[in-house]
PDB file of N, CA and C in Angstrom:
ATOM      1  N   UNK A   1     -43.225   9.083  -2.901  1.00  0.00           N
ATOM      2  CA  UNK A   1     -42.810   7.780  -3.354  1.00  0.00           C
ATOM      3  C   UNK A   1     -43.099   7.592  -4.843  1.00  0.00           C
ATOM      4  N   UNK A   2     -44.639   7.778  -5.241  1.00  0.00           N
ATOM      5  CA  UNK A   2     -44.991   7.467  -6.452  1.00  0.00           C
ATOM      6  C   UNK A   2     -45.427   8.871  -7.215  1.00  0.00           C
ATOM      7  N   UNK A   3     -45.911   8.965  -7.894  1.00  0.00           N
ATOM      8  CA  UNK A   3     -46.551  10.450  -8.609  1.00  0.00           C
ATOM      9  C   UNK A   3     -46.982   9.923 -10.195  1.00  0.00           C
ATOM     10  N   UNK A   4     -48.005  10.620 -10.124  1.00  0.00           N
ATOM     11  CA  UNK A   4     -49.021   9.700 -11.937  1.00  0.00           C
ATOM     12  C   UNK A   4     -49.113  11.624 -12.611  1.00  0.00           C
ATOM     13  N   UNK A   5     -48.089  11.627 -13.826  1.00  0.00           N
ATOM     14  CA  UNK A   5     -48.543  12.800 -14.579  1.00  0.00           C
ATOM     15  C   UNK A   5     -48.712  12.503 -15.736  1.00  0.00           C
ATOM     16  N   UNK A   6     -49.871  13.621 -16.790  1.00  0.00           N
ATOM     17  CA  UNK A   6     -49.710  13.705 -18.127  1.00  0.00           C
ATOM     18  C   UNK A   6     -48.735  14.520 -18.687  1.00  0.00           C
ATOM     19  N   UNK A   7     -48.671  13.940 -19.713  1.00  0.00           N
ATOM     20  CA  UNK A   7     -47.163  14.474 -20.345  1.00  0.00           C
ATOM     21  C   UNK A   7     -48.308  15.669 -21.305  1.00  0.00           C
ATOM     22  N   UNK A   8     -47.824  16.689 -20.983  1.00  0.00           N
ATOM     23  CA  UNK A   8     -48.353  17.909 -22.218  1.00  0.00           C
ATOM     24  C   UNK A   8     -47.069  18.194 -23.080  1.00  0.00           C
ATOM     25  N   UNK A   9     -47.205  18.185 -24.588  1.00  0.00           N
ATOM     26  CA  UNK A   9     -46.952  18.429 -25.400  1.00  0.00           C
ATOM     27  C   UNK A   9     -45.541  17.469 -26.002  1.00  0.00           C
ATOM     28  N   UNK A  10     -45.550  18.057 -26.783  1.00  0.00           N
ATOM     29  CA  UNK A  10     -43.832  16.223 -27.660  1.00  0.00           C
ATOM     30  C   UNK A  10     -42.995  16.532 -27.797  1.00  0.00           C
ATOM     31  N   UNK A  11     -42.260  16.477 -26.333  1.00  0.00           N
ATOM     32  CA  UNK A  11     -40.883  17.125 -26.702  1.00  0.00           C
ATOM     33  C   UNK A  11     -40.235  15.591 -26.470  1.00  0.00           C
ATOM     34  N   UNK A  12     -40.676  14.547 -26.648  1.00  0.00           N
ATOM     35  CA  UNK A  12     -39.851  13.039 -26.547  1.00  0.00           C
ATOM     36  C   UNK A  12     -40.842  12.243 -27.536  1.00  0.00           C
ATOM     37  N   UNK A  13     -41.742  13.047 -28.200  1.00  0.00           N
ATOM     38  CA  UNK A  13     -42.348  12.573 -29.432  1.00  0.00           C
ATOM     39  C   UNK A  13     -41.108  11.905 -30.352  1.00  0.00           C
ATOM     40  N   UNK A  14     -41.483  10.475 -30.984  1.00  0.00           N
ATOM     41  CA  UNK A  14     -42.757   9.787 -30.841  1.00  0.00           C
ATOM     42  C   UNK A  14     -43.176   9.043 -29.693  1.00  0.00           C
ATOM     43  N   UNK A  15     -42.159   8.420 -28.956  1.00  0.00           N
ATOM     44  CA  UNK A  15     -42.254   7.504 -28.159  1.00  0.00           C
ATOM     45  C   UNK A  15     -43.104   8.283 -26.651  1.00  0.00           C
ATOM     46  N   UNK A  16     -42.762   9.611 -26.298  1.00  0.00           N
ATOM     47  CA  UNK A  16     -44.228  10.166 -25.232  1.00  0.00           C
ATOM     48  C   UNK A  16     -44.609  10.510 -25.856  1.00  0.00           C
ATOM     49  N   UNK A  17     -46.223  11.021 -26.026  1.00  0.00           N
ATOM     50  CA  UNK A  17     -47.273  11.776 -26.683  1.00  0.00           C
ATOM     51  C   UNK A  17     -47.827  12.981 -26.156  1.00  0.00           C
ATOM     52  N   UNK A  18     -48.525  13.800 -26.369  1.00  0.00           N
ATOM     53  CA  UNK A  18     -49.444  15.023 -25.517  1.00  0.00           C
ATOM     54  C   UNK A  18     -50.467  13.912 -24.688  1.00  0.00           C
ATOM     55  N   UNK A  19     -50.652  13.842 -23.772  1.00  0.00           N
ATOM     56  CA  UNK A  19     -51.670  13.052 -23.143  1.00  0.00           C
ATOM     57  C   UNK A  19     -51.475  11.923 -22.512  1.00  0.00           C
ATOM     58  N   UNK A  20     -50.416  11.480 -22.862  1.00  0.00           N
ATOM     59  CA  UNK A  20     -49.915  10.020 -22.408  1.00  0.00           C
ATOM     60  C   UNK A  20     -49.848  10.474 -20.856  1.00  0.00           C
ATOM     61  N   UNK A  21     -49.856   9.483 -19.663  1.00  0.00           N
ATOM     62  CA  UNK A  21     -49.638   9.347 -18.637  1.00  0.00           C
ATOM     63  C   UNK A  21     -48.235   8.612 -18.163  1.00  0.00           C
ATOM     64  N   UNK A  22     -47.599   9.281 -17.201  1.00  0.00           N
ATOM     65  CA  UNK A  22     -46.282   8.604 -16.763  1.00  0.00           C
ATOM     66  C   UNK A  22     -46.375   8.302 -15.275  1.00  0.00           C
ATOM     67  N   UNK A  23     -45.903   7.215 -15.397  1.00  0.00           N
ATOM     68  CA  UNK A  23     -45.996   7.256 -13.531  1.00  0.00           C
ATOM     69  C   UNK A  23     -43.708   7.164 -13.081  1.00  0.00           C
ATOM     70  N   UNK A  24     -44.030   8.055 -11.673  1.00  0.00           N
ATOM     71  CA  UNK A  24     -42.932   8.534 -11.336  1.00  0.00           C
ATOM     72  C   UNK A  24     -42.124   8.207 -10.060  1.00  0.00           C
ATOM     73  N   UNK A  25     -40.830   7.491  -9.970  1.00  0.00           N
ATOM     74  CA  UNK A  25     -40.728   7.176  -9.073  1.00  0.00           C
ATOM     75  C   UNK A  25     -39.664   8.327  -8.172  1.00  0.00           C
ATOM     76  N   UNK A  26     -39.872   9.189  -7.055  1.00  0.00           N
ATOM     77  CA  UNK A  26     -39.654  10.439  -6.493  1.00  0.00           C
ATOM     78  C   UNK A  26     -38.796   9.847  -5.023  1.00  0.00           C
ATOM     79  N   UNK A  27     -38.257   8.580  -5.296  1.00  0.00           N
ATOM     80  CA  UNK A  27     -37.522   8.562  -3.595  1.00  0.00           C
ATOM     81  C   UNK A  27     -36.291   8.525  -3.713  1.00  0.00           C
ATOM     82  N   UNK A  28     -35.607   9.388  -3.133  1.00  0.00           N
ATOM     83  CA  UNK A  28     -34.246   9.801  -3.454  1.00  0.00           C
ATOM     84  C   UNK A  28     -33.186   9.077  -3.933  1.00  0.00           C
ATOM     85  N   UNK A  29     -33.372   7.435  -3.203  1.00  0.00           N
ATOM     86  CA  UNK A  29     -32.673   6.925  -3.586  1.00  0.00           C
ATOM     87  C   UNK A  29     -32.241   6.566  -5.200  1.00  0.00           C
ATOM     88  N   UNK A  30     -33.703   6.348  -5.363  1.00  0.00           N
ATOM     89  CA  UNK A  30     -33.400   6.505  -7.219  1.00  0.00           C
ATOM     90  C   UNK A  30     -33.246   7.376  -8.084  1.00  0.00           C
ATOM     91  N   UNK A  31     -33.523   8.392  -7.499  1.00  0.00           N
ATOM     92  CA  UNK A  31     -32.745  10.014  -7.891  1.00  0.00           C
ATOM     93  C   UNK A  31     -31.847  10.169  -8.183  1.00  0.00           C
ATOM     94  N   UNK A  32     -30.432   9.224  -7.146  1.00  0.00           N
ATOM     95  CA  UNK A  32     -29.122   9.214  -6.985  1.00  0.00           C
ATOM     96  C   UNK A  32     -28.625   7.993  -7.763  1.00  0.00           C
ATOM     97  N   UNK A  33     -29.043   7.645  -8.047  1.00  0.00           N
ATOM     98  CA  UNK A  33     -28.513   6.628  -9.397  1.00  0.00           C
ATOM     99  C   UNK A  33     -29.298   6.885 -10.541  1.00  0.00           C
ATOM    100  N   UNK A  34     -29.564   7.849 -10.962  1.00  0.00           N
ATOM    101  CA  UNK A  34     -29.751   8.855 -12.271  1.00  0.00           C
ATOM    102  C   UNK A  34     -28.391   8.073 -13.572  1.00  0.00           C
ATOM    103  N   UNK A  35     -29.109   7.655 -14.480  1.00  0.00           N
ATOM    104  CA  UNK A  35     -27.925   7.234 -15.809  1.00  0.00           C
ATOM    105  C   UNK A  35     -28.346   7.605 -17.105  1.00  0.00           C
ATOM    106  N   UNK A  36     -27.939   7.624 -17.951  1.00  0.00           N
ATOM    107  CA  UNK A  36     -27.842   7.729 -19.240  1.00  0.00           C
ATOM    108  C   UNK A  36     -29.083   6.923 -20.281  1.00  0.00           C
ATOM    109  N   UNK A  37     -29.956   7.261 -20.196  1.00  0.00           N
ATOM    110  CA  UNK A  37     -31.266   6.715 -20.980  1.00  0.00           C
ATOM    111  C   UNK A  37     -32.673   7.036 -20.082  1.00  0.00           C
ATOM    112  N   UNK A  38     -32.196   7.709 -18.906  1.00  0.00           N
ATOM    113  CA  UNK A  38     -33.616   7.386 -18.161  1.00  0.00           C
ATOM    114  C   UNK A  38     -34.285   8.932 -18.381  1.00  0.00           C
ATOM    115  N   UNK A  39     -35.856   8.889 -18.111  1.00  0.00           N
ATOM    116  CA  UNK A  39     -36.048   9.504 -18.628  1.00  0.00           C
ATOM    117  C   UNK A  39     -37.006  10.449 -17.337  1.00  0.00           C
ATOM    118  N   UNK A  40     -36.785  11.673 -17.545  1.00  0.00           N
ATOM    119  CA  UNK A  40     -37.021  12.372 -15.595  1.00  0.00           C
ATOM    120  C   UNK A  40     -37.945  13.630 -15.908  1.00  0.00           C
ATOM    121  N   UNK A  41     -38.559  13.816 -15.151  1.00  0.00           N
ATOM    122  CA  UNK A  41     -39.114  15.041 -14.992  1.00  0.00           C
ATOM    123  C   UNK A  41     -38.822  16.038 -13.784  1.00  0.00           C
ATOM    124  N   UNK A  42     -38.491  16.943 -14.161  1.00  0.00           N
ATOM    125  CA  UNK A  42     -37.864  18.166 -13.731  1.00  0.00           C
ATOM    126  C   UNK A  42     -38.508  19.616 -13.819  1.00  0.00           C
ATOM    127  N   UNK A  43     -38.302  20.355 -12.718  1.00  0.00           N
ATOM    128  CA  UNK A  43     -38.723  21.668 -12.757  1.00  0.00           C
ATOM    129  C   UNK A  43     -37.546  23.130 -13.207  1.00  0.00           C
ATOM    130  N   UNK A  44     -37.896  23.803 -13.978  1.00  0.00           N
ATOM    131  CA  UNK A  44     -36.676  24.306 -14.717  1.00  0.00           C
ATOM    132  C   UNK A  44     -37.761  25.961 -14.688  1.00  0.00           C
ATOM    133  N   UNK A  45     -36.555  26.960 -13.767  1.00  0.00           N
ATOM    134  CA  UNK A  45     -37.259  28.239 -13.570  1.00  0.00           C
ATOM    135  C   UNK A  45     -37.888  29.075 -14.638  1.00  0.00           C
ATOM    136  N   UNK A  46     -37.279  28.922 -15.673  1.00  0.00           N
ATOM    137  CA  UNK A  46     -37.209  29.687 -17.020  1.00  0.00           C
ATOM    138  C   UNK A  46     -38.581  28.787 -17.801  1.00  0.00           C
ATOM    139  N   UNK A  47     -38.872  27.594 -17.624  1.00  0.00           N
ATOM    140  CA  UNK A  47     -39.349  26.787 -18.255  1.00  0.00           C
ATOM    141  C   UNK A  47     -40.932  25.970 -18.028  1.00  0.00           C
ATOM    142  N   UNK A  48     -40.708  25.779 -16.734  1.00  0.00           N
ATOM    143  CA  UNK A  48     -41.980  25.191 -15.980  1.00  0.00           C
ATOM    144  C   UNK A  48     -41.522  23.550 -15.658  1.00  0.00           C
ATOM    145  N   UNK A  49     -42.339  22.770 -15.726  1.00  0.00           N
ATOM    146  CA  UNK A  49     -41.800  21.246 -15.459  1.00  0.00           C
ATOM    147  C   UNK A  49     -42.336  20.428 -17.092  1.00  0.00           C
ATOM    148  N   UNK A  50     -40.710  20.098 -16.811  1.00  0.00           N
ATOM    149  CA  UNK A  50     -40.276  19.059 -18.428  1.00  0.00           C
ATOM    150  C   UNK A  50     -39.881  17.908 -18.121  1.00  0.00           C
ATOM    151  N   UNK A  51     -40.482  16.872 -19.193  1.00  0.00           N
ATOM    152  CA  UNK A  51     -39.871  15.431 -19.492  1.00  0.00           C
ATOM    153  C   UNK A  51     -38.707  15.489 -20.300  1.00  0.00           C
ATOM    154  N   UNK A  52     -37.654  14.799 -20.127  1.00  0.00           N
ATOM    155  CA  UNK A  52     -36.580  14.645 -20.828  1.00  0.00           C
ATOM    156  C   UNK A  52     -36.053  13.181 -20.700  1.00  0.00           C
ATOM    157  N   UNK A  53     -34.960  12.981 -21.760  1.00  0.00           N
ATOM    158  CA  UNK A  53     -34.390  11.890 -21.609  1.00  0.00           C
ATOM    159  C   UNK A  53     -32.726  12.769 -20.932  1.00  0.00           C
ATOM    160  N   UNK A  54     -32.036  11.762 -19.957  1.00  0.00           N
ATOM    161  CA  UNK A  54     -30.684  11.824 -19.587  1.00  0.00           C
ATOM    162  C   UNK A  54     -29.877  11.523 -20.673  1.00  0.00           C
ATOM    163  N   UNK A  55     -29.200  12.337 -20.913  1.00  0.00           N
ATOM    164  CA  UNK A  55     -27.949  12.379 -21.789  1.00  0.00           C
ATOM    165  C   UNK A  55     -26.389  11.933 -21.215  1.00  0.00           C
ATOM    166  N   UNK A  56     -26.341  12.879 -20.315  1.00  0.00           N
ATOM    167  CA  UNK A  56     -25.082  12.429 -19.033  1.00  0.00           C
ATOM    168  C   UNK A  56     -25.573  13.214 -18.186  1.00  0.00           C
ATOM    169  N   UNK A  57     -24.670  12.343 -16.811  1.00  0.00           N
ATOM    170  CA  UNK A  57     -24.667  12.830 -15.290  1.00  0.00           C
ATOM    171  C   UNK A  57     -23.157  12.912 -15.352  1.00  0.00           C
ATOM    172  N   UNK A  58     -23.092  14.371 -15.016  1.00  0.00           N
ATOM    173  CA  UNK A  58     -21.749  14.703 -14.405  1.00  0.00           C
ATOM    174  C   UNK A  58     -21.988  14.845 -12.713  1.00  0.00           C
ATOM    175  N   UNK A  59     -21.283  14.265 -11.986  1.00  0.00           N
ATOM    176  CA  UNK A  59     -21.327  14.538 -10.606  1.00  0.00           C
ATOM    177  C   UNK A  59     -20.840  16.298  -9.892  1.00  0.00           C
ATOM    178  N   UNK A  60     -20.190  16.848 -10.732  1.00  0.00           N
ATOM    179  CA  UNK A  60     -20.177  18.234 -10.440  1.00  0.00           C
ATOM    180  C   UNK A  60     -20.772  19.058 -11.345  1.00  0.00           C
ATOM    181  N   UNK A  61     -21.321  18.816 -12.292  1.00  0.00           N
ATOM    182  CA  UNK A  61     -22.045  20.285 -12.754  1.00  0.00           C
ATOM    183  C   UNK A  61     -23.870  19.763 -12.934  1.00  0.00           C
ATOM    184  N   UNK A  62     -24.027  18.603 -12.974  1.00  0.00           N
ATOM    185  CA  UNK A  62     -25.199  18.098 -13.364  1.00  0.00           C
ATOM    186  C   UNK A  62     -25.729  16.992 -14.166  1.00  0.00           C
ATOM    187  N   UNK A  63     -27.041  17.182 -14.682  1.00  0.00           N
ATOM    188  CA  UNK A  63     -27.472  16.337 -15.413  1.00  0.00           C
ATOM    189  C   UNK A  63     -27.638  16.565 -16.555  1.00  0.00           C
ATOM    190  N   UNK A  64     -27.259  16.361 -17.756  1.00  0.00           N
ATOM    191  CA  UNK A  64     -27.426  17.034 -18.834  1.00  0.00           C
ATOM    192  C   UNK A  64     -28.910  16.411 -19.481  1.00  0.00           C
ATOM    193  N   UNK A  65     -29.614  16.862 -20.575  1.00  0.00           N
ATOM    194  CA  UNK A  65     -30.642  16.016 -20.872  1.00  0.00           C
ATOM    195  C   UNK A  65     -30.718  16.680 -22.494  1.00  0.00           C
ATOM    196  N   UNK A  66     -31.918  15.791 -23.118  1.00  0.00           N
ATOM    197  CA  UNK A  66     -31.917  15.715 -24.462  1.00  0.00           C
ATOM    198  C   UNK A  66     -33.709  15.623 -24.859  1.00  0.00           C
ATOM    199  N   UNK A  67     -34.190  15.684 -26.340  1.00  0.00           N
ATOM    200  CA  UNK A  67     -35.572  15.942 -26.367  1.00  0.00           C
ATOM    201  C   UNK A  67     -35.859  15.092 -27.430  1.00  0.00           C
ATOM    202  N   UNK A  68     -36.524  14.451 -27.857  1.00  0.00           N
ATOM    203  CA  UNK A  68     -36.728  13.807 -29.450  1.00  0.00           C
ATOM    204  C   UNK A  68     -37.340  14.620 -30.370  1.00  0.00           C
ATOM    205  N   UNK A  69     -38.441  15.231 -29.696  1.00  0.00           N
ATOM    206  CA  UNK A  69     -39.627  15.855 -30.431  1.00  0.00           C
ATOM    207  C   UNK A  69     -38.805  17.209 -31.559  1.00  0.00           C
ATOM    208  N   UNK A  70     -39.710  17.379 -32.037  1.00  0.00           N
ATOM    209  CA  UNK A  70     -39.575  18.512 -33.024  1.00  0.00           C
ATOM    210  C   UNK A  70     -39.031  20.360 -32.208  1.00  0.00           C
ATOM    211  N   UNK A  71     -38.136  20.500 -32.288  1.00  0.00           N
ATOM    212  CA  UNK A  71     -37.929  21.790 -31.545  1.00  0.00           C
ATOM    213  C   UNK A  71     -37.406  21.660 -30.322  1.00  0.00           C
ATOM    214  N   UNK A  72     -37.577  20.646 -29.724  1.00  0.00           N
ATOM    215  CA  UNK A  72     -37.539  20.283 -28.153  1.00  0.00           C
ATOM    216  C   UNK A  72     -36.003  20.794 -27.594  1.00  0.00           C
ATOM    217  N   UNK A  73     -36.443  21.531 -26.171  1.00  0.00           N
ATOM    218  CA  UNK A  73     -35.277  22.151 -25.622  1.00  0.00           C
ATOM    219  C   UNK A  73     -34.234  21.080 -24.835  1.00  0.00           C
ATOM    220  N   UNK A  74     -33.250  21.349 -24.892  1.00  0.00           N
ATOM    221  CA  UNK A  74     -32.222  20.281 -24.155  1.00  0.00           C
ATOM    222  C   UNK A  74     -31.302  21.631 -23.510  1.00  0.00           C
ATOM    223  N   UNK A  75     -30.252  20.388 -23.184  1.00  0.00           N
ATOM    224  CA  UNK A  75     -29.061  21.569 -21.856  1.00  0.00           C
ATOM    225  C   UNK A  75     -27.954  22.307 -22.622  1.00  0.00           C
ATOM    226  N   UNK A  76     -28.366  22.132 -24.157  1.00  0.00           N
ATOM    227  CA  UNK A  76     -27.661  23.048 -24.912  1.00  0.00           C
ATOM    228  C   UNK A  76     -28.378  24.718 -24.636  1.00  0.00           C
ATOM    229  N   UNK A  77     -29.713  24.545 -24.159  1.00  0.00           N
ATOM    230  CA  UNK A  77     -30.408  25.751 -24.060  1.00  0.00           C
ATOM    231  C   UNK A  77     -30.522  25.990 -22.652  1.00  0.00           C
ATOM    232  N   UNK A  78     -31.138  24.990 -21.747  1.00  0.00           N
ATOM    233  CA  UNK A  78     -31.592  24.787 -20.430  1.00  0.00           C
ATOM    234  C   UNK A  78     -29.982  25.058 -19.519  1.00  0.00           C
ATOM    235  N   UNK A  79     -29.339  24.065 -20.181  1.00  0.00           N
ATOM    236  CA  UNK A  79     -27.955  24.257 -19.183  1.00  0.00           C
ATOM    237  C   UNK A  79     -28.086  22.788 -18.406  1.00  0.00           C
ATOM    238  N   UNK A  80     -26.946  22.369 -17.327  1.00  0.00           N
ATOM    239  CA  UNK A  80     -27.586  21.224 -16.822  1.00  0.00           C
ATOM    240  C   UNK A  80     -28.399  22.014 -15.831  1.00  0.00           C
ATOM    241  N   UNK A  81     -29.209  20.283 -15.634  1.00  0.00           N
ATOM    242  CA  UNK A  81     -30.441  20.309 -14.280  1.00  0.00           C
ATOM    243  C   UNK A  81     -29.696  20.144 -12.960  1.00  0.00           C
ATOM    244  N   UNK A  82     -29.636  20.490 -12.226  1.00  0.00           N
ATOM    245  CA  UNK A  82     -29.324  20.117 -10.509  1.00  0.00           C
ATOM    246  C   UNK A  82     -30.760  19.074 -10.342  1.00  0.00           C
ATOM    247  N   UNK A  83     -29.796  18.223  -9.530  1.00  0.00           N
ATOM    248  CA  UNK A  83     -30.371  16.845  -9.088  1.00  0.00           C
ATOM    249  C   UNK A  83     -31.826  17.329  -8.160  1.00  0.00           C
ATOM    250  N   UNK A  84     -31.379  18.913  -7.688  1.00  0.00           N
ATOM    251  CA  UNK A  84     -32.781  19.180  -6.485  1.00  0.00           C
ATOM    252  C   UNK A  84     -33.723  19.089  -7.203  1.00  0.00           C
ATOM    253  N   UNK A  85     -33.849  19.615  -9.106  1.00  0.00           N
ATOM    254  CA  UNK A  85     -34.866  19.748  -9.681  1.00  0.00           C
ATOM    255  C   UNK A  85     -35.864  19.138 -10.000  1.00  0.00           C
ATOM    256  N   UNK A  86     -34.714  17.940  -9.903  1.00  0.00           N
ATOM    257  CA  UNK A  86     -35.767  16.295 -10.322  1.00  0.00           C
ATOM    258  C   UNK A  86     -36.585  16.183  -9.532  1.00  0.00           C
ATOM    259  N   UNK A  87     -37.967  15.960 -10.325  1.00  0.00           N
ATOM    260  CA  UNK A  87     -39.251  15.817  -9.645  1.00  0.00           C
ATOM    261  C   UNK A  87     -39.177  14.230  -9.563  1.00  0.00           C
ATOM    262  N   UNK A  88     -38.828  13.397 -10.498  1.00  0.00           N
ATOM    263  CA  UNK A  88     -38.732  12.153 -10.546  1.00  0.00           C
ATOM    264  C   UNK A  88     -38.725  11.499 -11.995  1.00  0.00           C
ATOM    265  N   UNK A  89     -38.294  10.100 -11.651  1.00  0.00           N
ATOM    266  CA  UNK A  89     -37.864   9.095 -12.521  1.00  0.00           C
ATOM    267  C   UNK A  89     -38.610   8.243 -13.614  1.00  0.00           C
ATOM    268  N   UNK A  90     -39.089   8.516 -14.674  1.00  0.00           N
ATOM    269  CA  UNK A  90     -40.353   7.410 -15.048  1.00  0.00           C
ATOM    270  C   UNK A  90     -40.010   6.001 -15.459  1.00  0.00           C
ATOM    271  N   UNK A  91     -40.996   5.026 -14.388  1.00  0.00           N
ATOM    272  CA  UNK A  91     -40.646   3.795 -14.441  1.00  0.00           C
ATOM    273  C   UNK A  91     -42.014   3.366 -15.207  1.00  0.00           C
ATOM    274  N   UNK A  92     -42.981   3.817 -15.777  1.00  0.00           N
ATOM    275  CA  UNK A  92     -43.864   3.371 -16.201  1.00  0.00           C
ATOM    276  C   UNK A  92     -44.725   4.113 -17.295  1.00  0.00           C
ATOM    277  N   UNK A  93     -44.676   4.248 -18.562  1.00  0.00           N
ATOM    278  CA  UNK A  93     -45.343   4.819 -19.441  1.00  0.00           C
ATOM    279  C   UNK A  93     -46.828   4.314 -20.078  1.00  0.00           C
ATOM    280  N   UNK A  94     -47.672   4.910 -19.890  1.00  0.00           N
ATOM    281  CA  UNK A  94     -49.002   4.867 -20.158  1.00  0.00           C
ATOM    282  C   UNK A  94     -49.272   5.458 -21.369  1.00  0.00           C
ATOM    283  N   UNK A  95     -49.268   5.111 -22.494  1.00  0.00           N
ATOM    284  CA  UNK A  95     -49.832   5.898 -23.601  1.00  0.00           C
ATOM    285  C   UNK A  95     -51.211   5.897 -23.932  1.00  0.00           C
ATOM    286  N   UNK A  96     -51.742   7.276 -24.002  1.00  0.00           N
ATOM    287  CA  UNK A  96     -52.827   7.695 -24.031  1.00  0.00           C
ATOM    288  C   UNK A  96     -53.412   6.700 -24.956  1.00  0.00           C
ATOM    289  N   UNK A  97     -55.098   6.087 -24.922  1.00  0.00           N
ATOM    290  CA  UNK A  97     -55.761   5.382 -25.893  1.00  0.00           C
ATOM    291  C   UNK A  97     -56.120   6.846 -27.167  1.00  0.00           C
ATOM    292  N   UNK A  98     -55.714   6.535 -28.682  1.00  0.00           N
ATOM    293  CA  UNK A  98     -56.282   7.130 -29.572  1.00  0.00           C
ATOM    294  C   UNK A  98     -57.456   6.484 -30.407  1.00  0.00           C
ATOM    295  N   UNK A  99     -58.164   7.415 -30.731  1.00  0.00           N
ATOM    296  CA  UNK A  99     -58.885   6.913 -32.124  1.00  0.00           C
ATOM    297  C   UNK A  99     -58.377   5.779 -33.082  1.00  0.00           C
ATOM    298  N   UNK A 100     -58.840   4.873 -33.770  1.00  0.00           N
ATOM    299  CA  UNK A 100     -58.101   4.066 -34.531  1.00  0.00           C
ATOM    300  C   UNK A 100     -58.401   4.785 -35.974  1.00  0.00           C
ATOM    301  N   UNK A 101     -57.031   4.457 -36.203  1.00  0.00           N
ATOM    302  CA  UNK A 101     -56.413   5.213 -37.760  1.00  0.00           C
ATOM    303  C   UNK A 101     -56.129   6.338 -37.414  1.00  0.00           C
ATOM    304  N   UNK A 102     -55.447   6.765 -35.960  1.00  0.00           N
ATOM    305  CA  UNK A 102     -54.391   8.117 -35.706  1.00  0.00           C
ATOM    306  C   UNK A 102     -53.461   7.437 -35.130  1.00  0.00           C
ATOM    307  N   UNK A 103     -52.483   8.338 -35.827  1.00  0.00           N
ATOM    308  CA  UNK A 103     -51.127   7.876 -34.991  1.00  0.00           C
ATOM    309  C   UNK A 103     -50.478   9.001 -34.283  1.00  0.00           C
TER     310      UNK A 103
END
């Protein structure tokens, strides 16, 4: 239903961080209404499990996705995701507490 992960490393830097916490919503139904801004975590063979933002949902080839961060891989590299991959949906972003005067 629910699932609480840290995000390792910035590939949706600035807005996720290394450390930040996401909480995930994993019930199919919201799987299947997947759109254009949301932002999912997925397991990718070549890759391990990644945060991304949705770029487009094509109903026959996939989900395409996109990265903010510096370097960050998208489905120009990945290819699309199949919907099985999606681990889930983040409805809730937790950004890690920093030191004051780091950004």
């Amino acid at each position: 239903m629910f699932r609480l992960l840290r995000v390792a490393g910035d590939s949706l830097s600035p807005e996720y961080r290394d450390g930040d916490f996401v909480l995930l919503v994993t019930l199919p139904f919201f799987l299947r209404r997947l759109q254009e801004g949301d932002v999912i975590v997925f397991r990718h063979a070549g890759y391990g499990t990644l945060i991304k933002r949705v770029l487009r949902v094509d109903p026959e080839q996939g989900i395409y996705v996109t990265g903010s961060g510096p370097g960050s891989l998208d489905s120009r590299r990945l290819g699309p995701i199949r919907r099985r991959a999606v681990v889930g949906k983040v409805i809730v972003h937790i950004p890690a507490s920093r030191p004051k005067g780091r950004v």
